[in-house]
PDB file of N, CA and C in Angstrom:
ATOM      1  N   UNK A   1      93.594  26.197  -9.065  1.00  0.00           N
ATOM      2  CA  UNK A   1      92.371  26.769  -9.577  1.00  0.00           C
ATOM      3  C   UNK A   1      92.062  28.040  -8.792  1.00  0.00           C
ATOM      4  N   UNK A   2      91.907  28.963  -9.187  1.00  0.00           N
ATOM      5  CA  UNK A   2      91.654  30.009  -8.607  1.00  0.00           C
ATOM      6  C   UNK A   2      90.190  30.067  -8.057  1.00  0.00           C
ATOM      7  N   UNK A   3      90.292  31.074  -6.894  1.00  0.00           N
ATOM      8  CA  UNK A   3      88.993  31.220  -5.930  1.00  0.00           C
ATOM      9  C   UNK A   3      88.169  32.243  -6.876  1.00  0.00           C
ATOM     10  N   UNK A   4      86.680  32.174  -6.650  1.00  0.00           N
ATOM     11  CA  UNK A   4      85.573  32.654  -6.936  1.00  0.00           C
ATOM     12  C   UNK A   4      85.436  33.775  -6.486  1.00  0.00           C
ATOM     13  N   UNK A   5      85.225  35.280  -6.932  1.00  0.00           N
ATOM     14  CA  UNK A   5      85.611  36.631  -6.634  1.00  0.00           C
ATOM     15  C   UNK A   5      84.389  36.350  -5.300  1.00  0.00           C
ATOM     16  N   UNK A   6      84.891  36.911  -4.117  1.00  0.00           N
ATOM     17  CA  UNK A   6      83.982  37.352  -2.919  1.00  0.00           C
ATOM     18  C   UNK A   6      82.577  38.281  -3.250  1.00  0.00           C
ATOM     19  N   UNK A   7      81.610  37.971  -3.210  1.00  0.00           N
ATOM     20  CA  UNK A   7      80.624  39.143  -3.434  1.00  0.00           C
ATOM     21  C   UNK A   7      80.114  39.111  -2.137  1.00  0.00           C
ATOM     22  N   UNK A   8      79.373  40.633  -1.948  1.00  0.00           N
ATOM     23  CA  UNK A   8      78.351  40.914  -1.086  1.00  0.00           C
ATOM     24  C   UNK A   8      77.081  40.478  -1.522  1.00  0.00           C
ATOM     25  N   UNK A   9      76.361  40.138  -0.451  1.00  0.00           N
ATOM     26  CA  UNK A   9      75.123  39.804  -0.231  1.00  0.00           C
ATOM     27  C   UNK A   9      74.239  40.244  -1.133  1.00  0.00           C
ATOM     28  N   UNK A  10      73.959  41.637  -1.624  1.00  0.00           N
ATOM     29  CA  UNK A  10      73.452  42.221  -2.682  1.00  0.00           C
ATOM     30  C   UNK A  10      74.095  41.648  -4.219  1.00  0.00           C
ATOM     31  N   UNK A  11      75.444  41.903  -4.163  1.00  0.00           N
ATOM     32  CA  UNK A  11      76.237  41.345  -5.474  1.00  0.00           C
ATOM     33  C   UNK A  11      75.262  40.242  -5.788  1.00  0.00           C
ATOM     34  N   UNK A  12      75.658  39.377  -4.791  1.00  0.00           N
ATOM     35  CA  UNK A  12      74.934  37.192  -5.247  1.00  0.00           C
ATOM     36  C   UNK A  12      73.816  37.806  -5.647  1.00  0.00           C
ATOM     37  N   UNK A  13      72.829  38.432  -4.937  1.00  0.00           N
ATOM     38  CA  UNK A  13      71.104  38.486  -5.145  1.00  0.00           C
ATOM     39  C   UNK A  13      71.070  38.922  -6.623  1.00  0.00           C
ATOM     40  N   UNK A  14      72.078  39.702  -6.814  1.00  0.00           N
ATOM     41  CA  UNK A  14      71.560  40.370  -8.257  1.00  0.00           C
ATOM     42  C   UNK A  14      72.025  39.588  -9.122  1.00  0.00           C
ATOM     43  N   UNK A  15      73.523  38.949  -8.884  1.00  0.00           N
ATOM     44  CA  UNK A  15      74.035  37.995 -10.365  1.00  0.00           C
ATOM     45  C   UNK A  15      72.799  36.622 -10.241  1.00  0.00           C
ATOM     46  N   UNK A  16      71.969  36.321  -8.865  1.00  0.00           N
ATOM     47  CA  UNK A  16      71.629  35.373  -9.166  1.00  0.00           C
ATOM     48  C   UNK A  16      70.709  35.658 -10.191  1.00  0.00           C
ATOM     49  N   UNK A  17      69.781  36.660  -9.824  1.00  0.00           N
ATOM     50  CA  UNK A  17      68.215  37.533 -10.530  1.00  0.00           C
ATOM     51  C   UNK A  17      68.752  37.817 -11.937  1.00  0.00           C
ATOM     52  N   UNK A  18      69.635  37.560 -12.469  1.00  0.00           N
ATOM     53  CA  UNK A  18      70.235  38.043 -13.963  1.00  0.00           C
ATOM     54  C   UNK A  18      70.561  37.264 -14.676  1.00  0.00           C
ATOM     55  N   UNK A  19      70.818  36.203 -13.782  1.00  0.00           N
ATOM     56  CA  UNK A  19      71.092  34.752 -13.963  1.00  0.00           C
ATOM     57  C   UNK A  19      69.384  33.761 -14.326  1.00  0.00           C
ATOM     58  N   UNK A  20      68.964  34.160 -13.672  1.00  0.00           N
ATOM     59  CA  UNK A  20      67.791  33.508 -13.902  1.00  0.00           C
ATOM     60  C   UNK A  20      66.805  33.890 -15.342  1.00  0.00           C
ATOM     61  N   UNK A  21      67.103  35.317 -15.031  1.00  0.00           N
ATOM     62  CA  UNK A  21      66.201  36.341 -16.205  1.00  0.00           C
ATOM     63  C   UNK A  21      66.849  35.667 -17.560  1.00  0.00           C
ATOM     64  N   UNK A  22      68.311  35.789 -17.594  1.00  0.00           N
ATOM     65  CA  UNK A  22      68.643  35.053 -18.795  1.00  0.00           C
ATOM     66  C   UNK A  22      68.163  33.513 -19.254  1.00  0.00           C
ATOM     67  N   UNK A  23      68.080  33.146 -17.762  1.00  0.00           N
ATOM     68  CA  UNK A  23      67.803  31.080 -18.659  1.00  0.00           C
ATOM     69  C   UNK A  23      66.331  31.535 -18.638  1.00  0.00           C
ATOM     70  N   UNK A  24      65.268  32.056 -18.471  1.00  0.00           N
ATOM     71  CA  UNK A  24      64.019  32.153 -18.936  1.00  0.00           C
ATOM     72  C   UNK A  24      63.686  32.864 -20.051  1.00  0.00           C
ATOM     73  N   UNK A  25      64.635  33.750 -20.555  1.00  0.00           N
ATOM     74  CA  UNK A  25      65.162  34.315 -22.115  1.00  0.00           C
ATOM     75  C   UNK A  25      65.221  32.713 -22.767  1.00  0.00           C
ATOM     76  N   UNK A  26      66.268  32.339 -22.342  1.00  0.00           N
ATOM     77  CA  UNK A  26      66.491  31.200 -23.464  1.00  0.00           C
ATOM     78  C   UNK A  26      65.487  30.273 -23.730  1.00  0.00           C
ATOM     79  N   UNK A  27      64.781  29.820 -22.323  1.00  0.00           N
ATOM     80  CA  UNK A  27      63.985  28.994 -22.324  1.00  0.00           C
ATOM     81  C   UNK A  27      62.587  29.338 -23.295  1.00  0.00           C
ATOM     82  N   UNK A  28      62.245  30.818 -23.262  1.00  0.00           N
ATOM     83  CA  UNK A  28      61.670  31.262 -23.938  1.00  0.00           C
ATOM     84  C   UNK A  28      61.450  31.094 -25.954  1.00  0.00           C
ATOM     85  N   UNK A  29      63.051  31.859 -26.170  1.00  0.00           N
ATOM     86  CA  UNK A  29      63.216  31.310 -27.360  1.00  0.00           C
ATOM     87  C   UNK A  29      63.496  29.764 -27.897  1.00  0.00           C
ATOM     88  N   UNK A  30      63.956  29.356 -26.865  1.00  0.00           N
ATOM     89  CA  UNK A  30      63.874  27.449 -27.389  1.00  0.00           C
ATOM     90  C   UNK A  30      62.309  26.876 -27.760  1.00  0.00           C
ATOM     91  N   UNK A  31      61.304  27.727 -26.846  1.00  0.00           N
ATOM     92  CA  UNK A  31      60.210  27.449 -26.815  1.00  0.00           C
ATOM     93  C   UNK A  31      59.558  27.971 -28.451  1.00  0.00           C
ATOM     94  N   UNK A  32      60.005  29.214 -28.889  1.00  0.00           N
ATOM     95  CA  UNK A  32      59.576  30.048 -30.201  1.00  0.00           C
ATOM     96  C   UNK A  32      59.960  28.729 -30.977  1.00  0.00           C
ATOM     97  N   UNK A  33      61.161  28.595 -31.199  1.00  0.00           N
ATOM     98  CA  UNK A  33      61.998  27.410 -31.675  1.00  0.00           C
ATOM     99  C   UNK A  33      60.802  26.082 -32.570  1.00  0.00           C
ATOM    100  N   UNK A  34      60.583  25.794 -30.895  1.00  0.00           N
ATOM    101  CA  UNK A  34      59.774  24.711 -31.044  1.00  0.00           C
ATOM    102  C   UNK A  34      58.252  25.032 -31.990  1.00  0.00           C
ATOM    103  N   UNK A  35      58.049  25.957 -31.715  1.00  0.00           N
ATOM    104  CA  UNK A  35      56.837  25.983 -32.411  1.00  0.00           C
ATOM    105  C   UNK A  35      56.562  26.784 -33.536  1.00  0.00           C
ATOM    106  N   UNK A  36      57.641  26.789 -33.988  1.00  0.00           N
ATOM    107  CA  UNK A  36      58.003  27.679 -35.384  1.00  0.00           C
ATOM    108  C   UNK A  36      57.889  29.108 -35.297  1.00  0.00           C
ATOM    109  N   UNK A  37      58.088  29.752 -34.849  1.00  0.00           N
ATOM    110  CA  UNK A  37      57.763  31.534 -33.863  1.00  0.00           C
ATOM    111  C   UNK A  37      58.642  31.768 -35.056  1.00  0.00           C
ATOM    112  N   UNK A  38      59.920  31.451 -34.940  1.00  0.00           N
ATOM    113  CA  UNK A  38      60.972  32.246 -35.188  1.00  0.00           C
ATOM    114  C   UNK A  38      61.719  30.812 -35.848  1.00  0.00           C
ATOM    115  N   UNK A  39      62.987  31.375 -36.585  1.00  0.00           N
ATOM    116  CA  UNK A  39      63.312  30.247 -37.579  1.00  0.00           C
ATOM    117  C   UNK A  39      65.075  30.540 -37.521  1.00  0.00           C
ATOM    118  N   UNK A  40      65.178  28.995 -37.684  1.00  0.00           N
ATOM    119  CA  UNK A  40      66.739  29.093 -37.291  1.00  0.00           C
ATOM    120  C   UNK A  40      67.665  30.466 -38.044  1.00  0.00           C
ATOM    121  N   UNK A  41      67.144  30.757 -39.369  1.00  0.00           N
ATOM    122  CA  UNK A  41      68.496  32.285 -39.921  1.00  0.00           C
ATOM    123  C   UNK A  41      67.917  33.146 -38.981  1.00  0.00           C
ATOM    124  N   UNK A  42      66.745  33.531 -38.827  1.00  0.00           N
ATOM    125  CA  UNK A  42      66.210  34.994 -37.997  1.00  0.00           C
ATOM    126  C   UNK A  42      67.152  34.513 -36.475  1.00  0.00           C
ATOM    127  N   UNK A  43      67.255  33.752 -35.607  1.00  0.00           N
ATOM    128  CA  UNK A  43      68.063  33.267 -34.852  1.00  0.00           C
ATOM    129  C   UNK A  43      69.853  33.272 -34.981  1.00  0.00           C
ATOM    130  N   UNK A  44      70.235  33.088 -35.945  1.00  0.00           N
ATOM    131  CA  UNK A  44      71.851  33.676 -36.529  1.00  0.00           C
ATOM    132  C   UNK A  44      72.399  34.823 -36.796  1.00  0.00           C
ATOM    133  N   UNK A  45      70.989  35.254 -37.538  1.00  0.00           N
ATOM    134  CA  UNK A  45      70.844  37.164 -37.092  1.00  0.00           C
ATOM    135  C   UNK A  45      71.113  37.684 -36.248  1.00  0.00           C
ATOM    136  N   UNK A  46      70.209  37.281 -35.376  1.00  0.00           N
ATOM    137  CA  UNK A  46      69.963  37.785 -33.930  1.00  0.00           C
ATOM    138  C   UNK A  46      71.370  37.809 -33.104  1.00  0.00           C
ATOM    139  N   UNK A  47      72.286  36.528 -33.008  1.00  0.00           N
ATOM    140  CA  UNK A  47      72.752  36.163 -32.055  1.00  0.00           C
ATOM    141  C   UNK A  47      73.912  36.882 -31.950  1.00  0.00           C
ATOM    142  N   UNK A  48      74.439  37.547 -33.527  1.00  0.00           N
ATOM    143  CA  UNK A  48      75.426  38.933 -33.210  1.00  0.00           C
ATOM    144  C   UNK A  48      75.187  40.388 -32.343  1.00  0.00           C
ATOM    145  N   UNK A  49      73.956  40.867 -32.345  1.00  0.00           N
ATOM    146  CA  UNK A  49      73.759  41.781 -31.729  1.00  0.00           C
ATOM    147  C   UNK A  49      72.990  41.542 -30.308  1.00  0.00           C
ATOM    148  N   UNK A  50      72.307  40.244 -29.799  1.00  0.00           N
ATOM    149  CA  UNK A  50      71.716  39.912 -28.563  1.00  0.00           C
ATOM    150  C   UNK A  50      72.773  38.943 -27.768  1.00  0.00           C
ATOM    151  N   UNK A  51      73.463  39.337 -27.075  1.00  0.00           N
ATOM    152  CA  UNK A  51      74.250  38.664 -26.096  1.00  0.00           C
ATOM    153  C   UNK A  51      73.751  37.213 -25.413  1.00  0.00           C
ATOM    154  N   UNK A  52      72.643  37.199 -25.218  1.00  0.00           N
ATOM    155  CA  UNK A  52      71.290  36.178 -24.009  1.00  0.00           C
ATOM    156  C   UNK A  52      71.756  35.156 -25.649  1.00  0.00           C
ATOM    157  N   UNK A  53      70.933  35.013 -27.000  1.00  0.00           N
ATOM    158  CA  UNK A  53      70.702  34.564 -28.065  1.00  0.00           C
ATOM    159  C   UNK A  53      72.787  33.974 -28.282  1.00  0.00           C
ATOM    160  N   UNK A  54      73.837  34.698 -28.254  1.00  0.00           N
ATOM    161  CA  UNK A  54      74.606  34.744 -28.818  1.00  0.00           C
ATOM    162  C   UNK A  54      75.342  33.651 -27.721  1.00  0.00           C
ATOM    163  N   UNK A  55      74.939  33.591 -26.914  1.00  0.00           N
ATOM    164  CA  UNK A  55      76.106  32.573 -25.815  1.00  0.00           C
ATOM    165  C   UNK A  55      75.071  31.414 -25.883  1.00  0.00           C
ATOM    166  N   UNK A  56      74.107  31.244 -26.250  1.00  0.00           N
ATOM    167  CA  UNK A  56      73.073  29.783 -26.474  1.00  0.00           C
ATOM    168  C   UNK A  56      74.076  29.106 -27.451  1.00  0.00           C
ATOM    169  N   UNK A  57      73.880  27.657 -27.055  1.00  0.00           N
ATOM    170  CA  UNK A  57      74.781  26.406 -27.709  1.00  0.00           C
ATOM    171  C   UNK A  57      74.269  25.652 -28.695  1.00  0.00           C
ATOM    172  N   UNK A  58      74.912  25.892 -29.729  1.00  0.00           N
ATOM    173  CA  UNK A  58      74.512  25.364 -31.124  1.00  0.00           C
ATOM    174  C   UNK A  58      73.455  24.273 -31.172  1.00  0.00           C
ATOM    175  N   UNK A  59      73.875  23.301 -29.973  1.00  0.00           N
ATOM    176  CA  UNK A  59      73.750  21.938 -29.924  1.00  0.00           C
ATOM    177  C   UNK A  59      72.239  21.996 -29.628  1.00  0.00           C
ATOM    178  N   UNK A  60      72.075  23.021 -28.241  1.00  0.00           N
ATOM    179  CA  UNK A  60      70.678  23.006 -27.434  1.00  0.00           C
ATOM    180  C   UNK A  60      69.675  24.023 -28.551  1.00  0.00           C
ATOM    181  N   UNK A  61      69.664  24.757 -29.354  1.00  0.00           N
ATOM    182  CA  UNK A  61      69.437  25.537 -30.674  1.00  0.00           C
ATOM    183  C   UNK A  61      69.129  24.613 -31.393  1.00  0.00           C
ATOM    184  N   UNK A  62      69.737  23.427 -31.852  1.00  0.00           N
ATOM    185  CA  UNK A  62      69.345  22.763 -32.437  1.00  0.00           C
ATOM    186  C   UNK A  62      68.565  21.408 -32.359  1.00  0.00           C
ATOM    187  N   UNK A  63      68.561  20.693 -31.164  1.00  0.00           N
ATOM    188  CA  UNK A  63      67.966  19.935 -30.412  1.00  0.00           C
ATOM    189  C   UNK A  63      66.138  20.939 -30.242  1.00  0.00           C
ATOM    190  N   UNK A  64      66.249  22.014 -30.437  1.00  0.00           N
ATOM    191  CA  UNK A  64      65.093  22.938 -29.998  1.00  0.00           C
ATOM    192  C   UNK A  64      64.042  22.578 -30.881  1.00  0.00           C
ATOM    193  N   UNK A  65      64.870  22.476 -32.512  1.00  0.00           N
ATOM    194  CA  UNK A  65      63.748  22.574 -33.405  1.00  0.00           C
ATOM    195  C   UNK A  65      63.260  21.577 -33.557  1.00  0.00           C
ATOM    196  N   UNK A  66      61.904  21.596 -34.319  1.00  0.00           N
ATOM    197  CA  UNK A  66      61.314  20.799 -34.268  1.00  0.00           C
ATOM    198  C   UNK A  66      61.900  19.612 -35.308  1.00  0.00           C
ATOM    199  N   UNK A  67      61.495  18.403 -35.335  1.00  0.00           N
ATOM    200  CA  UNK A  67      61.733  17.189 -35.886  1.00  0.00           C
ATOM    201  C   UNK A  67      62.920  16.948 -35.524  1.00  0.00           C
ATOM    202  N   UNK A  68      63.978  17.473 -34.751  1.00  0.00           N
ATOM    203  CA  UNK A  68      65.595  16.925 -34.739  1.00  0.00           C
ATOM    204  C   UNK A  68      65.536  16.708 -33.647  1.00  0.00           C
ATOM    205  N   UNK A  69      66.310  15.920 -32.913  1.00  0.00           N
ATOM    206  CA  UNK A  69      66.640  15.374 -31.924  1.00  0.00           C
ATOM    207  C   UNK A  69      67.824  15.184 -31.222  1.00  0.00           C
ATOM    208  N   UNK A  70      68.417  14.949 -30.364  1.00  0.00           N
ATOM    209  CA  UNK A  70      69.615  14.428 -30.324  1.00  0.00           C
ATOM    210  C   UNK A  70      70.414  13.730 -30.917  1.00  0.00           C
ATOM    211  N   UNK A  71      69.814  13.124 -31.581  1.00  0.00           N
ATOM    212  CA  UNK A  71      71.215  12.113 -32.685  1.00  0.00           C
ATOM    213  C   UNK A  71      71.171  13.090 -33.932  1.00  0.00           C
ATOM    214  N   UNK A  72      69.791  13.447 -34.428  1.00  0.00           N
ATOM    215  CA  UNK A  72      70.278  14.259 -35.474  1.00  0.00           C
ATOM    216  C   UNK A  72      71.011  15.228 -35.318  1.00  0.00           C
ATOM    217  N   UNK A  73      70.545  15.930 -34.124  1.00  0.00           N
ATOM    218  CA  UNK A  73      71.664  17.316 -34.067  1.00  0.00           C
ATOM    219  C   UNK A  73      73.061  16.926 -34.229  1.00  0.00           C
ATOM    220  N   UNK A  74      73.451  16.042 -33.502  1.00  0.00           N
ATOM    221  CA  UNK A  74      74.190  16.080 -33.219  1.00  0.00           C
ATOM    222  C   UNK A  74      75.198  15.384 -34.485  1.00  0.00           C
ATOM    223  N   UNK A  75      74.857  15.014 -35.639  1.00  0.00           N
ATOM    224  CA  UNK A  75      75.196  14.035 -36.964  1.00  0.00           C
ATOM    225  C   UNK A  75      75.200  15.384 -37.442  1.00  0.00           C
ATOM    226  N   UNK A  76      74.572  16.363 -37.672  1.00  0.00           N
ATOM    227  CA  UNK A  76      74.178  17.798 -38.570  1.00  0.00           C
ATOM    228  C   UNK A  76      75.728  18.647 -37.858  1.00  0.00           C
ATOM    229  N   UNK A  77      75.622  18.775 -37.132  1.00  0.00           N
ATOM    230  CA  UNK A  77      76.833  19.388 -36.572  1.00  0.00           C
ATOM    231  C   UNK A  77      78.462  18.548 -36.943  1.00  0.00           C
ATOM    232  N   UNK A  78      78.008  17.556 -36.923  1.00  0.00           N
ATOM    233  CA  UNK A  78      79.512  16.684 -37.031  1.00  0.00           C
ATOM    234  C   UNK A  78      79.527  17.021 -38.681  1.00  0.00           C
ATOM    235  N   UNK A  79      78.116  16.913 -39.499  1.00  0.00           N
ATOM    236  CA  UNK A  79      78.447  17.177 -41.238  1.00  0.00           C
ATOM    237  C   UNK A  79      79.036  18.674 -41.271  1.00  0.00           C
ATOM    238  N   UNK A  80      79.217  19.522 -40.633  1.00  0.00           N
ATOM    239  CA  UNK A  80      78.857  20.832 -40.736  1.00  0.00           C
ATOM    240  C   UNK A  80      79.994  20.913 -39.732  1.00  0.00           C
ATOM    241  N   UNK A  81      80.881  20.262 -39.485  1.00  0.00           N
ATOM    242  CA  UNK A  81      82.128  20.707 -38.528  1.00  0.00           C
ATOM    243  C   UNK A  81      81.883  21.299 -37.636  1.00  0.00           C
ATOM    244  N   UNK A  82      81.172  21.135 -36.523  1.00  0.00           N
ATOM    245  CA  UNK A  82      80.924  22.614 -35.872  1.00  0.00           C
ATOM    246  C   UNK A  82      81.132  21.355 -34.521  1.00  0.00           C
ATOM    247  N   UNK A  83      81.971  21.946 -33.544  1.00  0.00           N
ATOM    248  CA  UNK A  83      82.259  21.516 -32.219  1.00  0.00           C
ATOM    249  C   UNK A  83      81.026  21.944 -31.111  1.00  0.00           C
ATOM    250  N   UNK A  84      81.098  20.220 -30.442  1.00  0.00           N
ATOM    251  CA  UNK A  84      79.788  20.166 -29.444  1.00  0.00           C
ATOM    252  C   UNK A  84      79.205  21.098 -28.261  1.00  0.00           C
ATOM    253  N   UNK A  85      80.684  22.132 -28.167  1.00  0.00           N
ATOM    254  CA  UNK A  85      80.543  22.892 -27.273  1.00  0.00           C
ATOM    255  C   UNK A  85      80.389  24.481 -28.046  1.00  0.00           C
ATOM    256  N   UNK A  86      80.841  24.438 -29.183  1.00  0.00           N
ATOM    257  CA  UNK A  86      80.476  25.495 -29.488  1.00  0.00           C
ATOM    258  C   UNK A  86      79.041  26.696 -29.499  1.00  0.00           C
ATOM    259  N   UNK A  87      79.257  27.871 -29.435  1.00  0.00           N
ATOM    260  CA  UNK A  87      77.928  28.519 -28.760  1.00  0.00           C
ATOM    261  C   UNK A  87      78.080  29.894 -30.571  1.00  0.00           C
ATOM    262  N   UNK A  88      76.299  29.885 -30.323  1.00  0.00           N
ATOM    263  CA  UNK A  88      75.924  30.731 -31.487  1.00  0.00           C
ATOM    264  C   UNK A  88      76.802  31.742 -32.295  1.00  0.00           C
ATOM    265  N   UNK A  89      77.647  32.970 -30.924  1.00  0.00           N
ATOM    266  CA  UNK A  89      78.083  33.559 -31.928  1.00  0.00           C
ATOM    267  C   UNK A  89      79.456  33.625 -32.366  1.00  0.00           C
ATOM    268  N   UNK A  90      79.804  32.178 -31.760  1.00  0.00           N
ATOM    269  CA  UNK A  90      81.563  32.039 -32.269  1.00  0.00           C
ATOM    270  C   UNK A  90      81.284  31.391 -33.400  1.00  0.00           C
ATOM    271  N   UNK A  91      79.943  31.083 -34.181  1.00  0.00           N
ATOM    272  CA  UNK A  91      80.338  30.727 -35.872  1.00  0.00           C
ATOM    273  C   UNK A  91      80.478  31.620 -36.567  1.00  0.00           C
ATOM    274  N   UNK A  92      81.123  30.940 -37.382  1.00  0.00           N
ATOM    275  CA  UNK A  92      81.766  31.434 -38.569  1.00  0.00           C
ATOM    276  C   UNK A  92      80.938  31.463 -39.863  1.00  0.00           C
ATOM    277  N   UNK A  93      81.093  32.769 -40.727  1.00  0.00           N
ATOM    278  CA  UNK A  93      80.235  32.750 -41.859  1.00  0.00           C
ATOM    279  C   UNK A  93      79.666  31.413 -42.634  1.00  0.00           C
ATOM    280  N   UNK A  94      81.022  30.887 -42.986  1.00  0.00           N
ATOM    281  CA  UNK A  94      80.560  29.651 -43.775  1.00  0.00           C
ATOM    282  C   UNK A  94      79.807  28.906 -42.745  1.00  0.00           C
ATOM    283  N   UNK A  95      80.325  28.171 -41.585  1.00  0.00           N
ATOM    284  CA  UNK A  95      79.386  27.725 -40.676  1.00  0.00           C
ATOM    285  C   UNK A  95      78.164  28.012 -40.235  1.00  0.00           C
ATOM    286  N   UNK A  96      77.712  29.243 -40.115  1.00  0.00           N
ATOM    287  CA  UNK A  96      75.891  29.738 -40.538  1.00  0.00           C
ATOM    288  C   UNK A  96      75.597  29.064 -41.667  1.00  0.00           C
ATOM    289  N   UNK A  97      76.296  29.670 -43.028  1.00  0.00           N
ATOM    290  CA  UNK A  97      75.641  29.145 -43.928  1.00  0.00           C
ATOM    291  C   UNK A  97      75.613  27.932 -44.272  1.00  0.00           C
ATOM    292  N   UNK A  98      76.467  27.137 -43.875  1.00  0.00           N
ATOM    293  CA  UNK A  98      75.987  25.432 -43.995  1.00  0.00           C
ATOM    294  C   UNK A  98      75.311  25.140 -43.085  1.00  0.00           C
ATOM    295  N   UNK A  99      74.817  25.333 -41.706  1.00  0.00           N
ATOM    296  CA  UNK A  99      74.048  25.199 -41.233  1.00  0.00           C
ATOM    297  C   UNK A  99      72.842  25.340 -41.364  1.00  0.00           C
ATOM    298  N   UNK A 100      72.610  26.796 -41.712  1.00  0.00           N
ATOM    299  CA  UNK A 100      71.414  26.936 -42.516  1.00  0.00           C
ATOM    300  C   UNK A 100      70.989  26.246 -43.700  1.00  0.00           C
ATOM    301  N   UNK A 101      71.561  26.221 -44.259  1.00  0.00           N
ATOM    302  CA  UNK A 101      71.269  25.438 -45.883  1.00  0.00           C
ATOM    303  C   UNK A 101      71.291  23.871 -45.372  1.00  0.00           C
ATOM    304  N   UNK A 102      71.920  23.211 -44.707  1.00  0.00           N
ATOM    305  CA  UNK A 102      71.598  21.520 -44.258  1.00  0.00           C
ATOM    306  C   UNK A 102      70.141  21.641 -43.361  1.00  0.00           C
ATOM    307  N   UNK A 103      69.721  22.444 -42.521  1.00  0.00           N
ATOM    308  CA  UNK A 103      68.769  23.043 -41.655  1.00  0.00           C
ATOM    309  C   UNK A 103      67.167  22.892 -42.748  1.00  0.00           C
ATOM    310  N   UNK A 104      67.459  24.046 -43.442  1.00  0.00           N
ATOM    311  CA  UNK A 104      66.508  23.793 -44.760  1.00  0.00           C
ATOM    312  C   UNK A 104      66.293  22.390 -45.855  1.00  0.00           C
ATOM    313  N   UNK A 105      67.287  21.477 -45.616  1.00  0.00           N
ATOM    314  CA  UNK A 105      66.920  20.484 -46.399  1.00  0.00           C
ATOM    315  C   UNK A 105      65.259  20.085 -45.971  1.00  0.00           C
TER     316      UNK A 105
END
């Protein structure tokens, strides 16, 4: 397994501070999520041109919204082929759109 690139003291401080800024991005929009802000297509949109939006995991995206849960997400994804690890913007056209359209039932 290869070693972890050496950083300077400054390097860590900043990947950590960028690191953080991003999970309070996400945490943010999981939060929109939850309270209907924003809606799962405006979110599929998004996740091609916002990097922070585009590496978020289908699974935790969908666990976000409201009424689904863990078993559902996770049954919606298995109808909809989509792997547990997979992240927003490695789907695939058809995979948005069945997502979306089972999403909207």
């Amino acid at each position: 397994m290869p070693k972890p690139p050496t950083l300077t003291t400054e390097q860590r401080q900043a990947a950590l501070a960028k690191a953080a800024k991003v999970r309070r991005e996400r945490a943010e929009i999981k939060g929109k999520l939850k309270m209907g802000r924003i809606t799962l297509a405006e979110l599929l949109k998004k996740a091609d041109s916002d990097e922070v939006v585009g590496k978020m995991k289908v699974l935790a995206v969908l666990e976000s919204l409201p009424g689904l849960g863990k078993v559902k997400a996770r049954r919606i994804m298995e109808e909809v082929s989509i792997s547990e690890t997979r992240r927003l913007q490695g789907l695939g056209a058809n995979q948005r759109e069945a997502l979306a359209s089972r999403i909207a039932k």
